[in-house]
Every structure is written in C-alpha cells, then in structure tokens.
C-alpha atoms as a PDB file:
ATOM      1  CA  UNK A   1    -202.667   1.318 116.238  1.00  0.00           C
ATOM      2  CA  UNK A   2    -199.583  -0.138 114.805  1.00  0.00           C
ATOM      3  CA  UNK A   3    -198.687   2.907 112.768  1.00  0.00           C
ATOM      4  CA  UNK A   4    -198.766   4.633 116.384  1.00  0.00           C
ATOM      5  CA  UNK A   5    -196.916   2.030 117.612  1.00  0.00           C
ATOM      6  CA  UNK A   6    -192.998   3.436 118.092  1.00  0.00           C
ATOM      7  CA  UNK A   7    -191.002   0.186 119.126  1.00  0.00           C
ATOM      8  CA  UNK A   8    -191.837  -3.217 117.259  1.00  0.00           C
ATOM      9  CA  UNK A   9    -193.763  -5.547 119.118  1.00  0.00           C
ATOM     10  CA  UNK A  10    -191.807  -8.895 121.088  1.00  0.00           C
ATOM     11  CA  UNK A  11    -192.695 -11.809 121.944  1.00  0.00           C
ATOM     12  CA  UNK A  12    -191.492 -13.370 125.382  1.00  0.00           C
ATOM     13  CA  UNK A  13    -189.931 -16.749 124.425  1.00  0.00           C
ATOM     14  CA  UNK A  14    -187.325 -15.321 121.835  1.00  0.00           C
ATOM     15  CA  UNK A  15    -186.312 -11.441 122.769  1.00  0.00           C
ATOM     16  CA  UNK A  16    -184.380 -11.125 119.425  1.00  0.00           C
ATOM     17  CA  UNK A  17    -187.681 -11.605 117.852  1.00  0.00           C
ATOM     18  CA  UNK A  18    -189.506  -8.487 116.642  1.00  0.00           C
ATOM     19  CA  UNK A  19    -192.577  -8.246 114.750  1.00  0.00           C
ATOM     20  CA  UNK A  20    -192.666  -5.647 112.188  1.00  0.00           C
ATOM     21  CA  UNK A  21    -193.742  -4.876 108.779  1.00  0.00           C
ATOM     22  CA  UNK A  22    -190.877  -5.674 105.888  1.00  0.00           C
ATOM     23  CA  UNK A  23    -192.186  -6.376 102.335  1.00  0.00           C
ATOM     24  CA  UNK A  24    -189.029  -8.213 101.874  1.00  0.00           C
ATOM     25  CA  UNK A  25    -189.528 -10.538 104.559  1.00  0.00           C
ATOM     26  CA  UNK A  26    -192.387 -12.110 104.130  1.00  0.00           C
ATOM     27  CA  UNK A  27    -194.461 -15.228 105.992  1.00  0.00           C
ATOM     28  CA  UNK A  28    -198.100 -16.466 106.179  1.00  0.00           C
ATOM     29  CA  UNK A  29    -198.257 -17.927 109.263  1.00  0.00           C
ATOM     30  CA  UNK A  30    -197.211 -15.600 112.174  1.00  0.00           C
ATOM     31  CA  UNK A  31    -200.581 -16.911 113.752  1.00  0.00           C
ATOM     32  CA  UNK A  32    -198.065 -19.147 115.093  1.00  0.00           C
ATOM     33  CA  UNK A  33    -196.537 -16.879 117.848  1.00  0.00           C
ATOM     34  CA  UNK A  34    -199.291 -17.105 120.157  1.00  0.00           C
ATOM     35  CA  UNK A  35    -199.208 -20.671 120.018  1.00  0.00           C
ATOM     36  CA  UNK A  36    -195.639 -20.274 120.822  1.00  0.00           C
ATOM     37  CA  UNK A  37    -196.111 -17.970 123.898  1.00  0.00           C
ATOM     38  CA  UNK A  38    -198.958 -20.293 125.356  1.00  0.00           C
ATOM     39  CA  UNK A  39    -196.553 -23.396 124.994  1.00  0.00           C
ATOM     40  CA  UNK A  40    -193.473 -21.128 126.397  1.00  0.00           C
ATOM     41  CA  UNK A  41    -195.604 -20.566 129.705  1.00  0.00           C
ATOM     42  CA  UNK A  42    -196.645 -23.803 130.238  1.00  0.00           C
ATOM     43  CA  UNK A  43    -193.687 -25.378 128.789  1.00  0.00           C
ATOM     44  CA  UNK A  44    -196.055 -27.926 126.898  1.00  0.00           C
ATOM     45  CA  UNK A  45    -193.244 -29.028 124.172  1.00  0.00           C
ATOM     46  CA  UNK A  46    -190.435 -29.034 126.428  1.00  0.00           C
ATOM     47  CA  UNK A  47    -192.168 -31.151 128.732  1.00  0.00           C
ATOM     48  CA  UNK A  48    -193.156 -33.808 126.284  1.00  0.00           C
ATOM     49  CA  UNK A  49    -189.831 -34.097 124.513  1.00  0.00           C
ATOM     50  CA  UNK A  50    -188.414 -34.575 127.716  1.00  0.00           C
ATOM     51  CA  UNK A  51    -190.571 -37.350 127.811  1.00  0.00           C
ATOM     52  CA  UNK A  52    -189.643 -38.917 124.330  1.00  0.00           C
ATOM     53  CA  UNK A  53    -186.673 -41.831 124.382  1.00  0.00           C
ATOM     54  CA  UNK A  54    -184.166 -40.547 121.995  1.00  0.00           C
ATOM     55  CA  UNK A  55    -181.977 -43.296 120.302  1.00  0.00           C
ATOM     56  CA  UNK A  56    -180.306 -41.427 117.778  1.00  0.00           C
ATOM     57  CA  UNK A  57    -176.618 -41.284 117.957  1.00  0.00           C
ATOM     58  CA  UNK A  58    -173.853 -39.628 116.072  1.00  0.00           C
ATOM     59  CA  UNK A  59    -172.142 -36.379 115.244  1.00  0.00           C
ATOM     60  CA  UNK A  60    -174.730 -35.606 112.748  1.00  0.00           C
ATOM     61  CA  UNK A  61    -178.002 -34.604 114.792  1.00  0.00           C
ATOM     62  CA  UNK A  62    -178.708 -31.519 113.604  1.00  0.00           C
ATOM     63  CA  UNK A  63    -182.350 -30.807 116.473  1.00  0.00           C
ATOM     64  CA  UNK A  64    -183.311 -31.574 119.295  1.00  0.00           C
ATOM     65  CA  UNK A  65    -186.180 -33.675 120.234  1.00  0.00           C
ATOM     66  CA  UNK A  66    -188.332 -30.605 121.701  1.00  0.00           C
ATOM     67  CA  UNK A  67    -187.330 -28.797 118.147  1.00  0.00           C
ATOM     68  CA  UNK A  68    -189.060 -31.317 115.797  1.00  0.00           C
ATOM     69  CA  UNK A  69    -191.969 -32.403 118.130  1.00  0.00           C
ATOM     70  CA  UNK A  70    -192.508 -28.193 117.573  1.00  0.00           C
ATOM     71  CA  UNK A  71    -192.088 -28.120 113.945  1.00  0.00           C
ATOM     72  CA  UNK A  72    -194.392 -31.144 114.141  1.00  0.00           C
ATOM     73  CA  UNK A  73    -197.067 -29.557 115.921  1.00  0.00           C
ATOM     74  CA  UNK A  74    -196.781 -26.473 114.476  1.00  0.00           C
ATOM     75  CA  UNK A  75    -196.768 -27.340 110.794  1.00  0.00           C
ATOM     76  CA  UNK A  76    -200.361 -29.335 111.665  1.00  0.00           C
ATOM     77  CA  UNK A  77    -201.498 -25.991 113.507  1.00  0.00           C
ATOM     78  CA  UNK A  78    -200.139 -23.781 110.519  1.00  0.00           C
ATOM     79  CA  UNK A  79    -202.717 -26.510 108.350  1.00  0.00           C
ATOM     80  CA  UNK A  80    -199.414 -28.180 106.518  1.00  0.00           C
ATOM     81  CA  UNK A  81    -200.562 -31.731 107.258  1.00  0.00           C
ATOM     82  CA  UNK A  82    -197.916 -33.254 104.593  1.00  0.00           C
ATOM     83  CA  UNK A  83    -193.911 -33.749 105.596  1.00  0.00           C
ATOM     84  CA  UNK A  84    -193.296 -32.386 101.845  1.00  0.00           C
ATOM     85  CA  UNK A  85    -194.136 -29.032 103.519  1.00  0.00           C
ATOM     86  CA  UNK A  86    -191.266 -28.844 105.380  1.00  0.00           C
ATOM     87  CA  UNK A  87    -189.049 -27.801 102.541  1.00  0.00           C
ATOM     88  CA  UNK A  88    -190.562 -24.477 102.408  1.00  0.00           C
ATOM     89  CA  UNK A  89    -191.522 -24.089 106.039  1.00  0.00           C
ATOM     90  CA  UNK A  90    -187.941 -25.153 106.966  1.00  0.00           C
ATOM     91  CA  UNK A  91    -186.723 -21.578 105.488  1.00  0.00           C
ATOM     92  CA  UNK A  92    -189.924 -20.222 106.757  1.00  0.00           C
ATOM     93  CA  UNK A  93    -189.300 -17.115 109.639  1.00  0.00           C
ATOM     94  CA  UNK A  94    -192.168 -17.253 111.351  1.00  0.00           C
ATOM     95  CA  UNK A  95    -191.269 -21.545 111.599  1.00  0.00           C
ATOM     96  CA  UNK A  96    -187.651 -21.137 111.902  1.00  0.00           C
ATOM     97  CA  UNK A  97    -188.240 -19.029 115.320  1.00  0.00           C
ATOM     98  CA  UNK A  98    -190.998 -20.804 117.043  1.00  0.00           C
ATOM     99  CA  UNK A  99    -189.078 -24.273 116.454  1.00  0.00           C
ATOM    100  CA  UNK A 100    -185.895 -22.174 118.042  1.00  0.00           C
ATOM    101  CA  UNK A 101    -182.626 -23.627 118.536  1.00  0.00           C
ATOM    102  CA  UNK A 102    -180.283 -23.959 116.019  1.00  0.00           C
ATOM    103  CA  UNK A 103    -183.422 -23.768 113.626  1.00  0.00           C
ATOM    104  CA  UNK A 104    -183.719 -19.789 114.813  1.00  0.00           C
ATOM    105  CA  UNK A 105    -180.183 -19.161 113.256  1.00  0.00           C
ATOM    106  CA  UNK A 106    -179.907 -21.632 110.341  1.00  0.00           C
ATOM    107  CA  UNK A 107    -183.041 -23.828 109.182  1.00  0.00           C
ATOM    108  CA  UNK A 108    -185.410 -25.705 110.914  1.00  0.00           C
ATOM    109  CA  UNK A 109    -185.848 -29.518 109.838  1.00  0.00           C
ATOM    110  CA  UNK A 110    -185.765 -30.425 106.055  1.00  0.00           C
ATOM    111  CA  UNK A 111    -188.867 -33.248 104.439  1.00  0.00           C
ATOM    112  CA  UNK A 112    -186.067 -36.096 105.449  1.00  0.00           C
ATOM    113  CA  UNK A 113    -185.798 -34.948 108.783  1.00  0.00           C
ATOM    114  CA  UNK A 114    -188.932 -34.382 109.562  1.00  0.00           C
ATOM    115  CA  UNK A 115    -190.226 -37.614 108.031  1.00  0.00           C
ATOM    116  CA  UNK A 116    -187.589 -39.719 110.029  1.00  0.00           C
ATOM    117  CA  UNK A 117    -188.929 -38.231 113.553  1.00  0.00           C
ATOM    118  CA  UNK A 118    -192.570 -38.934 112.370  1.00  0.00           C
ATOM    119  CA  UNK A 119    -192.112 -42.491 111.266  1.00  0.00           C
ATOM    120  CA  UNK A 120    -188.986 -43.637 113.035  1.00  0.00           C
ATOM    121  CA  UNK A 121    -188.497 -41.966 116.452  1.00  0.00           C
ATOM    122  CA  UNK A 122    -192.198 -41.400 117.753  1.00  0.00           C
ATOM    123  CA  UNK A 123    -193.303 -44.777 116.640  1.00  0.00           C
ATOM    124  CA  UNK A 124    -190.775 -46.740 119.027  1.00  0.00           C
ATOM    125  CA  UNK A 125    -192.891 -48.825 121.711  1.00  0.00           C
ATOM    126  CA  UNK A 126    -191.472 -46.376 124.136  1.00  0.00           C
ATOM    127  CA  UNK A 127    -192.643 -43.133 122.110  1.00  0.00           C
ATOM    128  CA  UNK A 128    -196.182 -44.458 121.547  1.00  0.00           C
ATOM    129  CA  UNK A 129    -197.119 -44.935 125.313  1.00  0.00           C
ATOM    130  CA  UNK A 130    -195.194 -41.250 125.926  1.00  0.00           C
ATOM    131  CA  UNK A 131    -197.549 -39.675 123.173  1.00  0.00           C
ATOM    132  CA  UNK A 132    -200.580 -41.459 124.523  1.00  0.00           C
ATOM    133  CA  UNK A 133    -199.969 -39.974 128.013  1.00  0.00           C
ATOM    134  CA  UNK A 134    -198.638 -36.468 126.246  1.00  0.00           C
ATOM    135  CA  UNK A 135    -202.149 -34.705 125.910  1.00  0.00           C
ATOM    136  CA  UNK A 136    -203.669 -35.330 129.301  1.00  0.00           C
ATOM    137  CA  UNK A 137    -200.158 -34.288 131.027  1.00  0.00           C
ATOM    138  CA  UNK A 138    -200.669 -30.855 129.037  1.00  0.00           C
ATOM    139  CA  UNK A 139    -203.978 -30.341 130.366  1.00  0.00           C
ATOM    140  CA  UNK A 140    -202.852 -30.902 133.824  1.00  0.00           C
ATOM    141  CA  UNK A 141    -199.827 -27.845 132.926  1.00  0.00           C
ATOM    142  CA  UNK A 142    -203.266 -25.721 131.445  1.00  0.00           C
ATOM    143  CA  UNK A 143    -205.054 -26.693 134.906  1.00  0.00           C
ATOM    144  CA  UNK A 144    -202.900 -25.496 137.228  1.00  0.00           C
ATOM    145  CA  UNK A 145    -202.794 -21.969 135.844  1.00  0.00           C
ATOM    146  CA  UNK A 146    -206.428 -22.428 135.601  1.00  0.00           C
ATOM    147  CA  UNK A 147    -208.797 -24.214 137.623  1.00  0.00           C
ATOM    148  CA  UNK A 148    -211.253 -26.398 136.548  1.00  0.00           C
ATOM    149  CA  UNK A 149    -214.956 -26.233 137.800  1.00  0.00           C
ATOM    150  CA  UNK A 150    -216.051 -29.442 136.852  1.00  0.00           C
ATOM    151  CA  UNK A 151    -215.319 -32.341 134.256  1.00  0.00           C
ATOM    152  CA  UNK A 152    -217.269 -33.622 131.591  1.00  0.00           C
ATOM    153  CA  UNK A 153    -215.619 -36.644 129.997  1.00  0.00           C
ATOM    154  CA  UNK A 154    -216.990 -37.214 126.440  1.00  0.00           C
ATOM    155  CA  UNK A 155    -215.740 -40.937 124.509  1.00  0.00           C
ATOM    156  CA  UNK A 156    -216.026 -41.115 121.015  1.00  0.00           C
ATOM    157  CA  UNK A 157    -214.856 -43.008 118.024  1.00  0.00           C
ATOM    158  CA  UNK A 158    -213.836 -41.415 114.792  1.00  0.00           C
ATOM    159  CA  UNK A 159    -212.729 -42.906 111.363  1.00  0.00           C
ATOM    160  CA  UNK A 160    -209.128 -42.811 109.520  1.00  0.00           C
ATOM    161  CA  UNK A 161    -209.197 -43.806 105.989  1.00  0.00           C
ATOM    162  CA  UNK A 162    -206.238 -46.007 104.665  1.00  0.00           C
ATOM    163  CA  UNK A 163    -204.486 -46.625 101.185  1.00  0.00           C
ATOM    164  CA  UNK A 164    -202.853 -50.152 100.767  1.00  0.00           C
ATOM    165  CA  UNK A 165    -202.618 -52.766 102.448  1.00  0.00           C
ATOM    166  CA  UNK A 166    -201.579 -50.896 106.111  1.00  0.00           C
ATOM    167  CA  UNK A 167    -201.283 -52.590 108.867  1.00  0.00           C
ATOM    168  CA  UNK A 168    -204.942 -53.157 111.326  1.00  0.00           C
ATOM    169  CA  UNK A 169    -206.389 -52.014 108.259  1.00  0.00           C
ATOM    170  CA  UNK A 170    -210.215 -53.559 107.360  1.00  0.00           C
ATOM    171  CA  UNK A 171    -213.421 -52.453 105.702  1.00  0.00           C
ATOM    172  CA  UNK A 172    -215.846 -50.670 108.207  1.00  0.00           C
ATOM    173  CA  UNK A 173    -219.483 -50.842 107.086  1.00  0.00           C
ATOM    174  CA  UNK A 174    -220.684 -47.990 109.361  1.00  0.00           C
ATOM    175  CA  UNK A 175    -218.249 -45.559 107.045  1.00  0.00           C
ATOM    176  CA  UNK A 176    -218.233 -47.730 103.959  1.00  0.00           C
ATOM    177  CA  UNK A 177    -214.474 -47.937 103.753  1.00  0.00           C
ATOM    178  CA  UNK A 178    -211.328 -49.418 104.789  1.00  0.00           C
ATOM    179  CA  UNK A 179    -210.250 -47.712 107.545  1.00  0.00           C
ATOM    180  CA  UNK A 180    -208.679 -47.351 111.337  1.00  0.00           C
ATOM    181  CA  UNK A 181    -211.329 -46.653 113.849  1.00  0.00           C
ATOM    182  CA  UNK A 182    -209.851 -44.976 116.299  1.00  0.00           C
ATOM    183  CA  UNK A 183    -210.884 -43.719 119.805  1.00  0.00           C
ATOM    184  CA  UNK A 184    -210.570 -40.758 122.137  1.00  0.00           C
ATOM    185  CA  UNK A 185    -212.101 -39.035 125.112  1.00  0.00           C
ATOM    186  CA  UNK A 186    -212.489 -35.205 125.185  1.00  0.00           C
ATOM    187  CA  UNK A 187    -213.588 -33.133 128.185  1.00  0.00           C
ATOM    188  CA  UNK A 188    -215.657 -30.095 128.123  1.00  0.00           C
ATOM    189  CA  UNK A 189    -213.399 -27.652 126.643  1.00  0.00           C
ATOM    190  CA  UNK A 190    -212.777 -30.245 123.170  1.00  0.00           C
ATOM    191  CA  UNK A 191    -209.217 -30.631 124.385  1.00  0.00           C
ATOM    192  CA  UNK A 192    -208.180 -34.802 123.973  1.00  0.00           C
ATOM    193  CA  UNK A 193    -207.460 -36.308 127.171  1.00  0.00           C
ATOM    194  CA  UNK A 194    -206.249 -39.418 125.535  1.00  0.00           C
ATOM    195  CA  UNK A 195    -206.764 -41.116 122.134  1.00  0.00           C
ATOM    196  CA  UNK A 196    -206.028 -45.139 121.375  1.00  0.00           C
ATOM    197  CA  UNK A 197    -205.539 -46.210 117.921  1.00  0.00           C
ATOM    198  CA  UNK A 198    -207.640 -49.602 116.835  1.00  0.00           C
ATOM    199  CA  UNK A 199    -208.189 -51.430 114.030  1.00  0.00           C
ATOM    200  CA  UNK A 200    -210.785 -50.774 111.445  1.00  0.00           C
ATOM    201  CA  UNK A 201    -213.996 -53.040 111.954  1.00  0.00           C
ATOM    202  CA  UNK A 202    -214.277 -53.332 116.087  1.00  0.00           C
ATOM    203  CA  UNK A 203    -217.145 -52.260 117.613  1.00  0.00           C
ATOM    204  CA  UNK A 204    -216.915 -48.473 118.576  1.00  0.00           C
ATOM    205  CA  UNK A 205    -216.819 -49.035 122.599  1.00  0.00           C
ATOM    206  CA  UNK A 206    -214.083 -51.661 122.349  1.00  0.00           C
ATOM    207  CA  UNK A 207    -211.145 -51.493 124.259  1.00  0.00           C
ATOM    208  CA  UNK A 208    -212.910 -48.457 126.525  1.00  0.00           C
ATOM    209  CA  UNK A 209    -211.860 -48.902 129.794  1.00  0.00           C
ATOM    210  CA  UNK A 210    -207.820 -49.185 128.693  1.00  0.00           C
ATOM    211  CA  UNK A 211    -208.516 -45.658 127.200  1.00  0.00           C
ATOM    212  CA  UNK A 212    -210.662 -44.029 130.457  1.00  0.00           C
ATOM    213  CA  UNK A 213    -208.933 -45.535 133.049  1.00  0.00           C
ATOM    214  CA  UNK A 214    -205.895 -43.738 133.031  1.00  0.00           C
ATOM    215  CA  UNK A 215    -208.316 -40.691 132.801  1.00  0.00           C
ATOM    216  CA  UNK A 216    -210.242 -41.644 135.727  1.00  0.00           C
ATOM    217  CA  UNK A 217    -207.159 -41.551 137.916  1.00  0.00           C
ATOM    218  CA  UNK A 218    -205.522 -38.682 137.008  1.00  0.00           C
ATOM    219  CA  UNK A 219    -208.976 -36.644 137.943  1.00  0.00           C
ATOM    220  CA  UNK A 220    -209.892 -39.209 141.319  1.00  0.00           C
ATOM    221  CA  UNK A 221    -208.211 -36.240 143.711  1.00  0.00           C
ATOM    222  CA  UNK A 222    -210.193 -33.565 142.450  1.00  0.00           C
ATOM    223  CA  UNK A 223    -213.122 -32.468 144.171  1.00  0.00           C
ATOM    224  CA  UNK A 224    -215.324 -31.581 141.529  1.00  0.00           C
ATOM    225  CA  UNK A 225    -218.535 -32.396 140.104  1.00  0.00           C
ATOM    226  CA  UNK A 226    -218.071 -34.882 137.482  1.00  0.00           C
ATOM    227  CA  UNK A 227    -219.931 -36.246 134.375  1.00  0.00           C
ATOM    228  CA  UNK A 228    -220.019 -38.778 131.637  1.00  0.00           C
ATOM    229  CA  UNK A 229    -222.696 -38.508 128.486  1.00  0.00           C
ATOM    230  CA  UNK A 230    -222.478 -41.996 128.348  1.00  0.00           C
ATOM    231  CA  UNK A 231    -224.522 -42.415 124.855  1.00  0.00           C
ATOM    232  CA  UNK A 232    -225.101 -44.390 121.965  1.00  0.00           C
ATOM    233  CA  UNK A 233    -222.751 -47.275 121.851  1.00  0.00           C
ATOM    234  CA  UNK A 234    -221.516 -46.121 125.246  1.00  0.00           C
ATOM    235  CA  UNK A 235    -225.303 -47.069 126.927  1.00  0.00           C
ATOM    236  CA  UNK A 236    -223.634 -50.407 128.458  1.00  0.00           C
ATOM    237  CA  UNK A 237    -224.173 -51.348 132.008  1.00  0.00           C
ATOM    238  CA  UNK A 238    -220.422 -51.993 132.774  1.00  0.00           C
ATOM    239  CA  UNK A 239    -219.650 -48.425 131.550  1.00  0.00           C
ATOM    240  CA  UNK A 240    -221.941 -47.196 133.863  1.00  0.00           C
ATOM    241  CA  UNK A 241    -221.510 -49.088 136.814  1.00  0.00           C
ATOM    242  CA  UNK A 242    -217.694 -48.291 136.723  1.00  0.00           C
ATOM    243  CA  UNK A 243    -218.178 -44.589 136.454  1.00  0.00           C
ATOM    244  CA  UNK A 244    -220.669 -44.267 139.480  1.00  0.00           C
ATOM    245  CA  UNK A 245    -218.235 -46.603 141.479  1.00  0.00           C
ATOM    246  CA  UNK A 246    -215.725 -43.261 140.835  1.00  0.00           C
ATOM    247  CA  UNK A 247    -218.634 -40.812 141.466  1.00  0.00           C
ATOM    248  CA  UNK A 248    -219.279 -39.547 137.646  1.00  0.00           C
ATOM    249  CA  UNK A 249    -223.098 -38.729 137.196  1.00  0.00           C
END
C-alpha cells in the first residue's frame, strides 16, 4: 500500500506536514498524529488552555499555554512520564509538530520549561479548579459529535505513592504505604469525568458528593437512561438516595 502510494500522506491540522519514509529523519512516536487530528476536530487542547489563567509576563515567553498543555499531554500519551524527557522530545519531529506553534519551526519546550508549567502555572488555585473541570468539558466536545445512549457513572479510588515528606501525605493500610488516595468517576467508555485529589488515609467514599455533583448536573438535561454501580465502599444509603432523587438506577 504505501509503496503504491504516489503523494505522501497529510494530516489535517498542519498541511506542511507530510508523512513519509526518510532514514535520516527519524522518530518513534508518530502514533501521536492521530491523537493530534482527534484533538484538532474537537479542539480539546485549545479549549482547555483557553481555560488556564496565564500569569506569566515578559518578553521572554517562548509558548503558548495550548503549546505546553500539548507537549504535556502528549509526552504522557507517547509513555514519557518524566519532565527530563523533554530534552530529547523537544528536538523530536513527530513532538515538535503536534505541539505546533513556534515549536513546529524551532523546538518545542526544553526540561525547564516544561517543569515550570507543570509545577508553577497549573498548580495556581485558579488552574486546579480549570483542570478539575477540563476532562468532563472534553467529553461534552466528544458528545456532541457523538451521541451518547446512556450513562454509566463508575466512582472509584486509586492509590499514588509518595517519597518524602509531601504534602497530605500518610500511611494507608489498605495499600501498605504512604500514599495520596485519590478519587475519580469514569463513565462507560473509561474516559474520567472528574478526578479529586485527597490525602492518603481517608476512607475511600470521602468527599463523594463534591466529586459527583458537578457530574450529576452537567448530565440532568439528558434524556437518557442512567446508572450508578454503586459498590463496595459506595453501598451507603446517602449515595443512593441522592442518585434516585436524580433518576440514576
């Protein structure tokens, strides 16, 4: 097929872009342009950045916001889950041109860079609530291109090992280490409608109706069947009664 294949194959978001094979130019991770296309149609990136309070000032800003939440993302999809990464990936083609911007003609974000968005910019107050809200505002993009049938809403807690003395760190007996123990809710395609970070030893339902609330409403005009697997330490009354007062089975 590709030997057949007379003009180079393009992607949509970047039409300077060609895919082609050059022994010269070499990445790993051009697994990465779908990603790309899906988030250039629904504009997933673009539309969280444009959520994200930007207090950097100066002549010396090199990206935007919507370019490092990408190289963010992208590095995690790409499996890179350390900053250090970015050193390489930063010279990287495949990375330079899905980040885009001034990345496509230069380089995209160096370790420094990268690290100061991570720790600095998307932990202000402001950032935090906009990356709580971020997922579930994607899934609404994904759901009106494609309808949803009905909703299964799925809460679970998970466990985030710590080194040091962190802050909201403790020792969790259930995992048998020190830990955060955090929580989401998933629906029934495994895609996180929202996620709250909590400190290591509370009990795994706490704090469960500041998490599905939010949820609850931004599904409470949709007129389809809806469920909740309300299990294990989710079996409480209160969870129960709350979720048939909004018509979940």
């Amino acid at each position: 097929m590709g030997e057949a294949r007379k003009e180079a194959f393009r992607v949509d978001f970047d039409k300077r872009l060609r895919l082609d094979f050059h022994g010269a130019k070499v990445s790993t991770d051009a697994g990465l342009f779908p990603y790309r296309e899906l988030d250039d149609v629904a504009q997933l990136t673009k539309s969280g950045a444009a959520n994200l309070f930007d207090f950097r000032t100066g002549r010396n800003i090199c990206h935007s916001m919507s370019a490092l939440l990408r190289q963010s993302i992208y590095s995690r999809l790409a499996g890179y889950e350390d900053t250090n990464d970015a050193e390489r990936l930063s010279i990287d083609p495949v990375m330079r041109y899905v980040v885009g911007g001034r990345a496509a003609d230069r380089t995209a974000a160096s370790t420094s860079q990268v690290s100061r968005f991570e720790t600095d910019v998307l932990t202000h107050p402001d950032n935090l609530n906009a990356l709580m809200t971020m997922s579930g505002q994607w899934i609404d993009r994904i759901r009106q291109r494609r309808a949803t049938k009905k909703l299964i809403l799925d809460m679970d807690s998970s466990v985030s090992e710590t080194y040091g003395q962190q802050e909201g760190w403790a020792y969790n007996g259930h995992f048998g280490c020190t830990c955060y123990h955090p929580l989401f809710i998933f629906n029934q395609d495994g895609d996180v409608e929202r996620a709250i970070l909590r400190c290591g030893n509370v009990h795994s339902a706490d704090d469960w109706q500041s998490l599905l609330e939010p949820v609850v409403k931004r599904y409470e005009d949709d007129p389809i069947p809806k469920f909740f697997p309300g299990d294990a330490a989710f079996a409480q009354p209160e969870i129960y009664r709350y979720l048939e007062s909004h018509h979940y089975g």
